[in-house]
Protein backbone atom coordinates (compact mmCIF):
# COMPACT_ATOMS: atom_id res chain seq x y z
CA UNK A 1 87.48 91.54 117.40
CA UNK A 2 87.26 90.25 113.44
CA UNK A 3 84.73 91.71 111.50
CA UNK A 4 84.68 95.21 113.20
CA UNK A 5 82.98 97.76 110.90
CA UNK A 6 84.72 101.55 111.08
CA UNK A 7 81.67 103.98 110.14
CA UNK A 8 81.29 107.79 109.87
CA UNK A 9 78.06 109.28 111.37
CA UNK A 10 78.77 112.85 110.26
CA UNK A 11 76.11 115.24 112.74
CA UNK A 12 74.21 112.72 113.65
CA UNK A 13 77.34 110.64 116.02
CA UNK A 14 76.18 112.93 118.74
CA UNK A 15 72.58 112.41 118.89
CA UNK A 16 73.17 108.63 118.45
CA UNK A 17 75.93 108.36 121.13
CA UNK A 18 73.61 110.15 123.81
CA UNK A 19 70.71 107.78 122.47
CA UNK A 20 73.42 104.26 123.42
CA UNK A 21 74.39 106.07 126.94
CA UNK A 22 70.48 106.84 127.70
CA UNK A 23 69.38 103.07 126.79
CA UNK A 24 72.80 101.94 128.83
CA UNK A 25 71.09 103.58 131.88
CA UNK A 26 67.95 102.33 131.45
CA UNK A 27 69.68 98.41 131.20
CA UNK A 28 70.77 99.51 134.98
CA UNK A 29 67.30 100.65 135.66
CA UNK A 30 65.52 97.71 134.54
CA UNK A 31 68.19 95.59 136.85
CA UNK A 32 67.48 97.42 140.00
CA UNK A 33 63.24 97.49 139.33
CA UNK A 34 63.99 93.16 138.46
CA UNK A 35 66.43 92.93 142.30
CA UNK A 36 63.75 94.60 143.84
CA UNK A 37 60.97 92.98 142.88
CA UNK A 38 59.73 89.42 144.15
CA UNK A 39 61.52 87.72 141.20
CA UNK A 40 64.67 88.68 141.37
CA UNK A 41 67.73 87.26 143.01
CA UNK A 42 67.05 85.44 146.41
CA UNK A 43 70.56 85.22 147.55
CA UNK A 44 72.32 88.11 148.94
CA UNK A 45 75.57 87.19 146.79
CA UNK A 46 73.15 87.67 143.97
CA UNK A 47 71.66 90.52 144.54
CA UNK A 48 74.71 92.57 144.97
CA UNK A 49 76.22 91.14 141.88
CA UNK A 50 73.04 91.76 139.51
CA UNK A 51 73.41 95.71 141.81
CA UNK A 52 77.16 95.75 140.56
CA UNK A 53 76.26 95.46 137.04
CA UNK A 54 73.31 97.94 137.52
CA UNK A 55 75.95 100.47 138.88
CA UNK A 56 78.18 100.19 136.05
CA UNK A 57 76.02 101.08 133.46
CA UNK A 58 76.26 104.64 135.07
CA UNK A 59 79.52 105.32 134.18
CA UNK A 60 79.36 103.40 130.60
CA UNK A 61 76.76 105.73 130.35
CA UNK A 62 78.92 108.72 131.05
CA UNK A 63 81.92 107.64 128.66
CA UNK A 64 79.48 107.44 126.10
CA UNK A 65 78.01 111.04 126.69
CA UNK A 66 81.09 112.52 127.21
CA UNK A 67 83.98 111.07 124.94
CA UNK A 68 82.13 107.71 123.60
CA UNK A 69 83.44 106.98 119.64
CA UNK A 70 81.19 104.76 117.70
CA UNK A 71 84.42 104.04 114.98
CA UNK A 72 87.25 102.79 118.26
CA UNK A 73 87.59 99.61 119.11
CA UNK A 74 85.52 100.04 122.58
CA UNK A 75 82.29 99.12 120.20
CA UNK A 76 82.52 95.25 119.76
CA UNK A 77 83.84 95.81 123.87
CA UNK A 78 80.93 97.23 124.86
CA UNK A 79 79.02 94.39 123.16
CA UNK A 80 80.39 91.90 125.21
CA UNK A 81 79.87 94.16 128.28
CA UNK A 82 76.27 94.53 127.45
CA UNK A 83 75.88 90.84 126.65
CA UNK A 84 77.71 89.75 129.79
CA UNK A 85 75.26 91.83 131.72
CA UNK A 86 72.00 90.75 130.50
CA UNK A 87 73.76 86.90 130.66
CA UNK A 88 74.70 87.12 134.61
CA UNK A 89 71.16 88.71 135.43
CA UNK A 90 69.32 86.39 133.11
CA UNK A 91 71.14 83.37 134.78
CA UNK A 92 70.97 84.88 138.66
CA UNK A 93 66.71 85.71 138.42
CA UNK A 94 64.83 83.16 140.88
CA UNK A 95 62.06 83.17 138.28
CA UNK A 96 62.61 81.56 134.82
CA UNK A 97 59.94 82.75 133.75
CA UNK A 98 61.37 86.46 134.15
CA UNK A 99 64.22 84.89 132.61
CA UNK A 100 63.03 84.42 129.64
CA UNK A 101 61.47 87.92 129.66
CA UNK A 102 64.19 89.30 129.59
CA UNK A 103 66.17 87.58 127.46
CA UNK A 104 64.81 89.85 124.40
CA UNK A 105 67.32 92.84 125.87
CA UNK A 106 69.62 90.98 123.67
CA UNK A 107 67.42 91.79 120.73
CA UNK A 108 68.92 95.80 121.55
CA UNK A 109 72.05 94.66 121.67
CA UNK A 110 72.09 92.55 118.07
CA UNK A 111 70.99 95.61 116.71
CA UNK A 112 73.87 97.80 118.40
CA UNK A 113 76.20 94.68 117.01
CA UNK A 114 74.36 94.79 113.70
CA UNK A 115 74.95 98.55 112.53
CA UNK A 116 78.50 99.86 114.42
CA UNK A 117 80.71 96.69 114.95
CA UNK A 118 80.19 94.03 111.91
CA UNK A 119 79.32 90.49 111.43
CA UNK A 120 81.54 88.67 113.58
CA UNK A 121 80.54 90.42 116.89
CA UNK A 122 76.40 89.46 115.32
CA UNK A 123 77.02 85.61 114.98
CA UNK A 124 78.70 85.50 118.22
CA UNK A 125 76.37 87.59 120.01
CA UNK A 126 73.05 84.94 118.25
CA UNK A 127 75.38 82.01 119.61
CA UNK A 128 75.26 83.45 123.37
CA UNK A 129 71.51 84.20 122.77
CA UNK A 130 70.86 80.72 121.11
CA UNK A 131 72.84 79.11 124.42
CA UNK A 132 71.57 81.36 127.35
CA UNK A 133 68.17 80.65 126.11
CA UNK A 134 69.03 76.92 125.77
CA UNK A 135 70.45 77.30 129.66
CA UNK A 136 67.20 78.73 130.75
CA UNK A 137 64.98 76.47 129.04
CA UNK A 138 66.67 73.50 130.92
CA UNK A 139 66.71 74.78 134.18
CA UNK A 140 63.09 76.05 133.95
CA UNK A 141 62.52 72.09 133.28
CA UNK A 142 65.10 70.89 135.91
CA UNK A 143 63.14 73.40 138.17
CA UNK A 144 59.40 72.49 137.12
CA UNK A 145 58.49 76.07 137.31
CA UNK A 146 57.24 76.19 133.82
CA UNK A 147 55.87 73.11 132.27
CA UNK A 148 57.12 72.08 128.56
CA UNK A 149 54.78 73.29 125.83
CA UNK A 150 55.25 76.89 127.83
CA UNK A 151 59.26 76.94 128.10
CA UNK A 152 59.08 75.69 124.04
CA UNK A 153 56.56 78.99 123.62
CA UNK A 154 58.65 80.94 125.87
CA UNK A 155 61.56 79.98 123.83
CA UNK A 156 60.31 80.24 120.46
CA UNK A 157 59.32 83.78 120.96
CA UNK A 158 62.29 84.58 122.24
CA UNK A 159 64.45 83.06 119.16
CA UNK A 160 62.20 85.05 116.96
CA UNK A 161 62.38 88.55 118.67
CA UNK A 162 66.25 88.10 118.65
CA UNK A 163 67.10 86.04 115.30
CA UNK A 164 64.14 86.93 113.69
CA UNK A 165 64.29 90.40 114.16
CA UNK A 166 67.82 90.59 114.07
CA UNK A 167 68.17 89.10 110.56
CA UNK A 168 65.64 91.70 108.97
CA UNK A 169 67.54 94.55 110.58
CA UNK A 170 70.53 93.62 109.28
CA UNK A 171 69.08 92.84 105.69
CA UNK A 172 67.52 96.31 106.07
CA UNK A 173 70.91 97.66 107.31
CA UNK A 174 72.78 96.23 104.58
CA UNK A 175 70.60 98.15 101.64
CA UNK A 176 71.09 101.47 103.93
CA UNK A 177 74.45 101.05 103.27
CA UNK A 178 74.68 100.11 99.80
CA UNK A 179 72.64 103.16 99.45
CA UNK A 180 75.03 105.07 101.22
CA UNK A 181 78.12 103.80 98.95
CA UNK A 182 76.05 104.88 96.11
CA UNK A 183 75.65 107.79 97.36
CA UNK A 184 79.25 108.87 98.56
CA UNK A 185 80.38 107.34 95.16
CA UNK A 186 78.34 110.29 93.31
CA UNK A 187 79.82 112.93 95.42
CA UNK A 188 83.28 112.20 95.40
CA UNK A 189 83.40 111.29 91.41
CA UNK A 190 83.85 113.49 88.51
CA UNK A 191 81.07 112.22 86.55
CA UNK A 192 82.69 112.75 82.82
CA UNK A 193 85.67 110.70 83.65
CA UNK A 194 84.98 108.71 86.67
CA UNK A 195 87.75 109.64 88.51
CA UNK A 196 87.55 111.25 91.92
CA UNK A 197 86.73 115.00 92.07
CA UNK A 198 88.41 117.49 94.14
CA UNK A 199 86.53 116.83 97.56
CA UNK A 200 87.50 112.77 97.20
CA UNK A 201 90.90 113.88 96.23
CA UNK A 202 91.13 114.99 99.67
CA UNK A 203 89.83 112.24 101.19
CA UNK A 204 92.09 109.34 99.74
CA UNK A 205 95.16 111.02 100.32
CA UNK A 206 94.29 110.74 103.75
CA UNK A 207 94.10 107.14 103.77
CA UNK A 208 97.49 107.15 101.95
CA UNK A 209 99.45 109.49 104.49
CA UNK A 210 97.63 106.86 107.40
CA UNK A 211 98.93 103.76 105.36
CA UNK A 212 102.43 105.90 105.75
CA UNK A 213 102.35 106.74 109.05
CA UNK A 214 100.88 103.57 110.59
CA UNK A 215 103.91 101.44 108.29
CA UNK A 216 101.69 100.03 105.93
CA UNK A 217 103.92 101.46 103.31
CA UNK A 218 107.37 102.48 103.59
CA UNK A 219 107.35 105.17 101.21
CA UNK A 220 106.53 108.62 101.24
CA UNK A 221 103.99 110.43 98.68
CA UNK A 222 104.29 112.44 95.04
CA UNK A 223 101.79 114.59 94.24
CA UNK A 224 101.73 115.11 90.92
CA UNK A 225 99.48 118.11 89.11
CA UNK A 226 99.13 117.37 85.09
CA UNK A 227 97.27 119.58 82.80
CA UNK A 228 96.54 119.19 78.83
CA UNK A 229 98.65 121.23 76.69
CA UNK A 230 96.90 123.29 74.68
CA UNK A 231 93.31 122.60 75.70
CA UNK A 232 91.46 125.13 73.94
CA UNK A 233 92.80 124.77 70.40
CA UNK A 234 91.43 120.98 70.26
CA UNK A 235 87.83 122.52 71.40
CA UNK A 236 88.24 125.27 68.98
CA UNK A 237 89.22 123.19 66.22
CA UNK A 238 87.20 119.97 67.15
CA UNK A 239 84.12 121.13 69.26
CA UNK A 240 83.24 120.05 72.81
CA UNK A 241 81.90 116.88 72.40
CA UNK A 242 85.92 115.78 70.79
CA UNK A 243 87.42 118.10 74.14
CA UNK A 244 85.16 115.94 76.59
CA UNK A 245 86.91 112.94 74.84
CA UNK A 246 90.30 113.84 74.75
CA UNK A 247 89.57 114.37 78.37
CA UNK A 248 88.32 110.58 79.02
CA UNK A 249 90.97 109.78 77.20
CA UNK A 250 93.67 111.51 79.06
CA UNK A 251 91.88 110.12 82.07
CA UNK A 252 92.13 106.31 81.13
CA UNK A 253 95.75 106.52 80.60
CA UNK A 254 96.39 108.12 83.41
CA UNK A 255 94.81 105.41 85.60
CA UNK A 256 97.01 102.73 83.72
CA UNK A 257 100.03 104.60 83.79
CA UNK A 258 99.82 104.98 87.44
CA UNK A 259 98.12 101.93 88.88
CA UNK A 260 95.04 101.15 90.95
CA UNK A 261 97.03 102.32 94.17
CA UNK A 262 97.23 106.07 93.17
CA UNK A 263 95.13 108.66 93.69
CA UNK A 264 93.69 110.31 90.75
CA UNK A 265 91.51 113.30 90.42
CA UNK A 266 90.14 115.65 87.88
CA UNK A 267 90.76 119.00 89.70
CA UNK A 268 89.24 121.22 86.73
CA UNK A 269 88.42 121.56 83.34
CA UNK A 270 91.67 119.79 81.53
CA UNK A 271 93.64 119.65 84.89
CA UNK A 272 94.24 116.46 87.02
CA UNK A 273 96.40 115.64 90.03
CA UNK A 274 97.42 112.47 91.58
CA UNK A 275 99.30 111.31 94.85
CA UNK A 276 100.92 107.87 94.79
CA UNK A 277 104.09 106.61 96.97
CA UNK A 278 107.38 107.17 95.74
CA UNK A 279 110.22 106.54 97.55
CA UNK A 280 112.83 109.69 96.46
CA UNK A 281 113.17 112.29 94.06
CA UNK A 282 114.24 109.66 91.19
CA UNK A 283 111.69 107.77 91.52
CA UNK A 284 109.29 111.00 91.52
CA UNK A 285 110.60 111.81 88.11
CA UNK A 286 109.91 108.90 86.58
CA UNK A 287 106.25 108.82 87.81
CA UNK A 288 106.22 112.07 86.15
CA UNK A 289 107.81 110.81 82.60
CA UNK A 290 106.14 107.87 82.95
CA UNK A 291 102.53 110.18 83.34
CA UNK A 292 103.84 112.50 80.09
CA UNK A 293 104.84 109.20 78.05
CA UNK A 294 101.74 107.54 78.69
CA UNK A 295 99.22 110.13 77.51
CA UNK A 296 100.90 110.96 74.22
CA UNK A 297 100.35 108.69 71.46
CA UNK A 298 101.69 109.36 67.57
CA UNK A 299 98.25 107.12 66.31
CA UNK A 300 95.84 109.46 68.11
CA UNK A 301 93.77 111.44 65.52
CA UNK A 302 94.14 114.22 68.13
CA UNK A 303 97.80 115.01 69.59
CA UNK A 304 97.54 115.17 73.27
CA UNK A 305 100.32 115.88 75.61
CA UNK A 306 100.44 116.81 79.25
CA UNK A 307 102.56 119.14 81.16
CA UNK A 308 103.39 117.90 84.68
CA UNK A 309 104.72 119.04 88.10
CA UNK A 310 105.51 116.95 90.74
CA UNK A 311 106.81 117.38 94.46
CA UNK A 312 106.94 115.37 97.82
CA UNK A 313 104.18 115.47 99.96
CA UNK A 314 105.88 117.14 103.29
CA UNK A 315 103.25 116.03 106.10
CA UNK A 316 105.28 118.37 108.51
CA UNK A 317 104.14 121.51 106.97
CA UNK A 318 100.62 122.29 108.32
CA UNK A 319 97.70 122.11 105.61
CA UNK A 320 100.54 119.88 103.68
CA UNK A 321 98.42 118.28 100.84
CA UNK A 322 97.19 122.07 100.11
CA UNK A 323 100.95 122.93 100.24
CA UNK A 324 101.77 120.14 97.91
CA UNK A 325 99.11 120.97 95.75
CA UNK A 326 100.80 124.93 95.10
CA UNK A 327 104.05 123.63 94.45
CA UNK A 328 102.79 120.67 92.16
CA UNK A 329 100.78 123.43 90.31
CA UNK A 330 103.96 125.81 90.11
CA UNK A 331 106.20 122.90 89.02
CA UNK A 332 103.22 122.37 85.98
CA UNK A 333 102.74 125.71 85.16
CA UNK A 334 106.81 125.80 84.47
CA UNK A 335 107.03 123.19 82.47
CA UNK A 336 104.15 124.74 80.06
CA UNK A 337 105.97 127.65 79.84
CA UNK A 338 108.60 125.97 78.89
CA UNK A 339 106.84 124.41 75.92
CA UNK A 340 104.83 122.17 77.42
CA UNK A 341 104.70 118.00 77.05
CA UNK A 342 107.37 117.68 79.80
CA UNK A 343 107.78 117.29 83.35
CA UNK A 344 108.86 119.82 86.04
CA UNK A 345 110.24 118.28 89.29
CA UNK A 346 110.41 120.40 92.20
CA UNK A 347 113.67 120.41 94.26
CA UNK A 348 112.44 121.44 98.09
CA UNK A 349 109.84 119.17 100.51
CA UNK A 350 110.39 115.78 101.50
CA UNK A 351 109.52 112.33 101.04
């Protein structure tokens, strides 16, 4: 379904999944108390359809509790399971006026629709309410149980439990998670340069081996470590404040030399690394010159050159961004030996 919303609940997924199976059972509940009572279904072929849907909340319930996911695709599914329920029992109730009642379980169910599956599965969820309320209204009319100025009350407050309601959770849901962005923006971002830090590093090069492996992009992945040469003569000489800069510096080129694609972090004081795709060990040397090239500049008041390393990103080795991350690091710390302000490629992994 368009529109579906991936989220992470960290520690709290458990709590809330147990919370969606306990209120699934009590949907069931409420459907036996409703069969049972005078109200409910007359004909037998209703009854034991409004009982069918009843039972199945059990084991809903039970997937849920026991392997439920709130980021699969089973979210905008279950949804249209819920809403399909509360439809068929709204419709198959011999009073309208417990109809109606009930029509404000679909106020749970925005909600559910609202936070964990996105705005398409919302709007078509309000069109069902908007037209099994409609469908209710009429035959409540049709019937004569309920005369017109109560089905327009009965209908009014049932519009404004489920739009009403539903439009000021979602308003409140969407500043929760701007808040949240915010939020995971400040932890994952070196705050000097505004690249990532170590710890969001991690996490984009995560999304980069999925685009790989799920053949969004045909390429495999350089990681590429890059360190200033020379670091502590230029705070030495110039002072802090002139290091920090050289650092921003260093950081803004980096980001242009290697596109908004890449991954850039600042992994410590003058040291950096990167992962972007490259497609063979050519191509991983020129990220690499292309990186070195880019940072030094003849104008700059301060001379600033990197060394770099760079190596394939070998997803069969286990831990293999940590693995990557040595050998990138070796490659680098060859090069400065070396002399520095040049590029170290290394020869084993693959792409």
């Amino acid at each position: 379904m368009a529109g579906h919303r991936q989220i992470r609940l960290g520690a709290n997924e458990r709590s809330t999944r147990n919370a969606i199976a306990a209120m699934t059972v009590c949907f069931g509940v409420v459907s036996v108390f409703i069969v049972l009572s005078d109200e409910g279904p007359r004909s037998s072929v209703s009854t034991v359809v409004a009982l069918f849907i009843a039972g199945s909340t059990v084991p809903v319930a039970i997937w849920w509790y026991l392997r439920g996911r709130l980021r699969t695709l089973m979210s905008p599914w279950f949804v249209v399971y819920a809403d399909a329920g509360v439809t068929i029992n709204s419709v198959l109730f011999d009073s309208r006026d417990l109809a109606f009642f009930a029509t404000n379980l679909f106020a749970v169910i925005g909600y559910f629709a609202s936070f964990f599956v996105g705005r398409t599965a919302t709007r078509l969820h309000l069109c069902l309410v908007v037209a099994v309320t409609a469908y209710i209204a009429w035959s409540a009319l049709e019937t004569g149980q309920i005369d017109g100025w109560s089905v327009a009350s009965r209908v009014a407050i049932g519009l404004l439990v489920n739009v009403g309601g539903l439009a000021f959770v979602s308003n409140f849901n969407l500043e929760v998670r701007a808040v949240m962005r915010t939020q995971e923006d400040l932890v994952h971002t070196d705050p000097l340069t505004g690249l990532l830090n170590r710890r969001g590093f991690e996490r984009d090069v995560d999304r980069l081996v999925e685009r790989v492996e799920n053949g969004e992009e045909a390429d495999g992945i350089a990681v590429l470590s890059i360190d200033i040469d020379s670091f502590k003569a230029v705070n030495d000489s110039h002072g802090h404040a002139a290091g920090d800069e050289v650092i921003r510096l260093v950081a803004a080129r980096l980001s242009a030399s290697l596109g908004e694609h890449a991954s850039i972090a600042r992994s410590g004081g003058e040291e950096f690394t990167a992962a972007v795709h490259a497609a063979d060990s050519t191509d991983m040397h020129e990220l690499g010159e292309r990186v070195r090239a880019a940072v030094s500049r003849e104008t700059d008041v301060i001379p600033v050159t990197v060394s770099v390393g760079v190596t394939p990103l070998d997803r069969s080795r286990p831990e293999p961004l940590m693995s990557a991350l040595r050998t990138a690091d070796s490659a680098m710390y060859r090069a400065k030996r070396a002399g520095g302000d040049r590029i170290h490629t290394a020869d084993s992994g693959a792409i």
